[in-house]
Protein backbone atom coordinates (compact mmCIF):
# COMPACT_ATOMS: atom_id res chain seq x y z
CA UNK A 1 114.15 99.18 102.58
CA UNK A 2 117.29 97.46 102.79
CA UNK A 3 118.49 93.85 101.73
CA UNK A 4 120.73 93.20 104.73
CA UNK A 5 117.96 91.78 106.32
CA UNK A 6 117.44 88.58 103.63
CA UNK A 7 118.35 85.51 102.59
CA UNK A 8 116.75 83.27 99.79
CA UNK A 9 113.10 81.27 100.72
CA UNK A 10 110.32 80.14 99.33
CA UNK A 11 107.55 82.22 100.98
CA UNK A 12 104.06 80.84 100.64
CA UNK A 13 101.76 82.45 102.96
CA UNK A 14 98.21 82.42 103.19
CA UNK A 15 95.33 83.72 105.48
CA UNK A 16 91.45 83.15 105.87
CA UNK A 17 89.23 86.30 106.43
CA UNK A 18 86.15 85.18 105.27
CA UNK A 19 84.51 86.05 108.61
CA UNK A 20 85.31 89.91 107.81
CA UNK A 21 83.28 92.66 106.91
CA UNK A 22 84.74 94.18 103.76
CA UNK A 23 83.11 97.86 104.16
CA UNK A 24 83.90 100.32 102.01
CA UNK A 25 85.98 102.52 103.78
CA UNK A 26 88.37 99.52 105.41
CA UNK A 27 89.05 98.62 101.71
CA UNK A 28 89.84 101.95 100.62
CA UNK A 29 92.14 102.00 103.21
CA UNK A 30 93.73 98.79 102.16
CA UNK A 31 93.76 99.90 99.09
CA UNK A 32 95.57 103.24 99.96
CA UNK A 33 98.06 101.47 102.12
CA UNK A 34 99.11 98.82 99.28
CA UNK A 35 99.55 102.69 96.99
CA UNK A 36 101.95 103.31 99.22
CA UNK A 37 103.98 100.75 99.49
CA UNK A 38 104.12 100.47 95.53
CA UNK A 39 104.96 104.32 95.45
CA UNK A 40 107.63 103.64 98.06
CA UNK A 41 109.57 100.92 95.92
CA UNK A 42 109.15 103.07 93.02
CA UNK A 43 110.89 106.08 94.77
CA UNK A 44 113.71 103.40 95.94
CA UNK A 45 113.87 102.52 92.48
CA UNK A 46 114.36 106.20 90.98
CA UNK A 47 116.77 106.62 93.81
CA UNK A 48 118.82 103.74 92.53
CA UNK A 49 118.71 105.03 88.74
CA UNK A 50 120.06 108.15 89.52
CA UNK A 51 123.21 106.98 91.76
CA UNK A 52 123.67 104.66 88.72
CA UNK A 53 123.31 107.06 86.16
CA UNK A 54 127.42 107.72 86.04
CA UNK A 55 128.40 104.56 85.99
CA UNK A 56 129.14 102.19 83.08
CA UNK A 57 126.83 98.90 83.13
CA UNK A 58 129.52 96.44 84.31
CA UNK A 59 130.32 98.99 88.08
CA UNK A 60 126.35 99.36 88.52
CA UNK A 61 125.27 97.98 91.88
CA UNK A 62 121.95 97.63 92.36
CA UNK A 63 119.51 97.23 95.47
CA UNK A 64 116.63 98.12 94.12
CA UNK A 65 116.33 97.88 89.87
CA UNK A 66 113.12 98.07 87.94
CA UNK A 67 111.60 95.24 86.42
CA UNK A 68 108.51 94.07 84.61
CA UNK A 69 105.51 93.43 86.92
CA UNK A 70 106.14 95.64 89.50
CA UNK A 71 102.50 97.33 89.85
CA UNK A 72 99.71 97.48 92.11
CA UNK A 73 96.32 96.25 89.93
CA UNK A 74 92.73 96.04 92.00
CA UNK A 75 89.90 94.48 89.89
CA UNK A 76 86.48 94.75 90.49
CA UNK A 77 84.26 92.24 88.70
CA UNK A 78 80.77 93.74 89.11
CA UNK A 79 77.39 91.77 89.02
CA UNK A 80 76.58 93.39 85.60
CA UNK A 81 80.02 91.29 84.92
CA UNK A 82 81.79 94.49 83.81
CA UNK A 83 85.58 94.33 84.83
CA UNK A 84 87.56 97.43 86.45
CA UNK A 85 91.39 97.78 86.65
CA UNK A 86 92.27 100.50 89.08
CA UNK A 87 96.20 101.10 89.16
CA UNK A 88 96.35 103.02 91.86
CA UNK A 89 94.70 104.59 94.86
CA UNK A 90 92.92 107.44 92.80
CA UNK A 91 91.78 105.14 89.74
CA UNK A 92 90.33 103.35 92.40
CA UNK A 93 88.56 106.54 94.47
CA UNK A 94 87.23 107.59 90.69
CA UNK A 95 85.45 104.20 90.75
CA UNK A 96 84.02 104.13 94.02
CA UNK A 97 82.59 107.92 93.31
CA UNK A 98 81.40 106.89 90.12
CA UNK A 99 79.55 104.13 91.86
CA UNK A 100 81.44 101.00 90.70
CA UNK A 101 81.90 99.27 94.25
CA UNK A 102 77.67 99.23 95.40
CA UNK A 103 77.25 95.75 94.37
CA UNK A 104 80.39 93.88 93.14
CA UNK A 105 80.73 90.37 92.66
CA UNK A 106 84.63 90.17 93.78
CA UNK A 107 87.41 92.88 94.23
CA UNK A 108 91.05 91.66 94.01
CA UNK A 109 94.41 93.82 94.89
CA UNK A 110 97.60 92.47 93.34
CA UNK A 111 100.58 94.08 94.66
CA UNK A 112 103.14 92.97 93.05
CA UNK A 113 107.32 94.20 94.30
CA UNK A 114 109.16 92.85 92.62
CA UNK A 115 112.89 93.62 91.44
CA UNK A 116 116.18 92.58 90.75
CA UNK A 117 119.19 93.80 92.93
CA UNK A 118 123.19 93.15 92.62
CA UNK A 119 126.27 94.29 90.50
CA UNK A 120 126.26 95.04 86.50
CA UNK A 121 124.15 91.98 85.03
CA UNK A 122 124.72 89.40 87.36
CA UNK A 123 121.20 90.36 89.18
CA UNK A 124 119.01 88.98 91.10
CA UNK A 125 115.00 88.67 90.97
CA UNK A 126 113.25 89.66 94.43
CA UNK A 127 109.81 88.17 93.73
CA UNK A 128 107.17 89.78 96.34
CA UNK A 129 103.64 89.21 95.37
CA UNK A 130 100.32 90.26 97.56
CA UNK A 131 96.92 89.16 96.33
CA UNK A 132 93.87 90.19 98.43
CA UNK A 133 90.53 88.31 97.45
CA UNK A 134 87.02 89.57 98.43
CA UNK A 135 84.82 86.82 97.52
CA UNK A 136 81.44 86.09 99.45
CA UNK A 137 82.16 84.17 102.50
CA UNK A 138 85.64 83.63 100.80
CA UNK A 139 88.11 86.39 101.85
CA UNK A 140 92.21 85.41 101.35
CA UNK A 141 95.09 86.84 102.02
CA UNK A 142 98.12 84.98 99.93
CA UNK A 143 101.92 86.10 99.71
CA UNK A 144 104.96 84.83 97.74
CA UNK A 145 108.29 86.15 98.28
CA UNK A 146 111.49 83.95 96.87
CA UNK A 147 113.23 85.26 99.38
CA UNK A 148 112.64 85.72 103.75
CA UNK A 149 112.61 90.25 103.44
CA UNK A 150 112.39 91.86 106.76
CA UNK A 151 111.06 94.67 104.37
CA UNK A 152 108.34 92.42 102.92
CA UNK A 153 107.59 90.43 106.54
CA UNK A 154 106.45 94.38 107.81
CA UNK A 155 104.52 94.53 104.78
CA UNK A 156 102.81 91.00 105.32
CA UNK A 157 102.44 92.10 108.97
CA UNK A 158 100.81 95.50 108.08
CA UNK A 159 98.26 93.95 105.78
CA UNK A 160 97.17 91.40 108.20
CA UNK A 161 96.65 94.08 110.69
CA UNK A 162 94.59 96.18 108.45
CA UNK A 163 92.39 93.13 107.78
CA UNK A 164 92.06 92.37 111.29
CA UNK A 165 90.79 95.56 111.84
CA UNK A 166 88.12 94.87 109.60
CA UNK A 167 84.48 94.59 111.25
CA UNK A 168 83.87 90.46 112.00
CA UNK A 169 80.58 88.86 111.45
CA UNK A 170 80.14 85.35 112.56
CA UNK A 171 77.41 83.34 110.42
CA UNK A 172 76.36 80.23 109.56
CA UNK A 173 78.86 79.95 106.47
CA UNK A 174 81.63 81.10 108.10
CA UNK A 175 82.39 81.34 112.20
CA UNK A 176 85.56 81.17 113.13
CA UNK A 177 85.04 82.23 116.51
CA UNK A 178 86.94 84.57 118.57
CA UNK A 179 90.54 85.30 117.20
């Protein structure tokens, strides 16, 4: 990731998949990819620490700092209305081998990237969220960045072409034809 690529925005994106099939393994994958990227900025973010470490807090420089709400979060709501919060890729494969995603209500995955870059304390917030929604007949895809990221655009673009890869059922509640 770098921030060469940016410049301030207000990023409010959001997509309609309700015509998809949300199988199990296609969200799995989602799931794993969003991991990733969350491991990713967290490596970036040790990275940044550590050429830090020497320096007193006024000479600094950040790209990539730490901040609260950086996570990745998926929540199942099942039918029995029991709630799940899976942090990560293998919370989330201990659920689906325990059973938790036969007959859900909703899923959601939050990815949330935030974090604050510049010198000493004069910082700046990156706000990057990612919310996935499996609903019946009401599948979204939302992102909010504050600013335009040609890191978090590839991210955006990734997503959407995992969901588009997802099988497609036209039906009476939802046909959106051929995309």
């Amino acid at each position: 990731m770098n921030d060469e690529n940016m410049s301030p925005a207000i990023i409010n994106n959001e997509f309609d998949y309700s015509n998809i099939l949300p199988t199990l393994e296609a969200v799995s994958y989602l799931v794993q990819y969003c991991d990733q990227m969350n491991k990713q900025l967290n490596k970036l973010i040790e990275e940044d620490e550590e050429q830090n470490k020497r320096f007193k807090q006024e000479y600094k420089e950040y790209q990539y700092k730490h901040v609260y709400g950086q996570k990745l979060e998926v929540y199942i709501r099942e039918q029995t209305y029991n709630n799940i919060t899976c942090s990560d890729y293998d919370t989330f494969m201990a659920a689906v081998k325990d059973g938790n995603l036969n007959n859900v209500s909703s899923l959601q995955i939050d990815l949330c990237l935030d974090y604050d870059s510049g010198k000493g304390n004069e910082l700046t917030r990156h706000e990057n969220s990612f919310t996935i929604i499996f609903k019946p007949y009401e599948i979204k895809f939302a992102r909010k960045s504050n600013f335009n990221d040609s890191n978090m655009n590839q991210i955006e673009d990734q997503i959407n072409a995992i969901l588009k890869q997802f099988p497609v059922a036209n039906c009476i509640f939802c046909d959106k034809g051929k995309e």
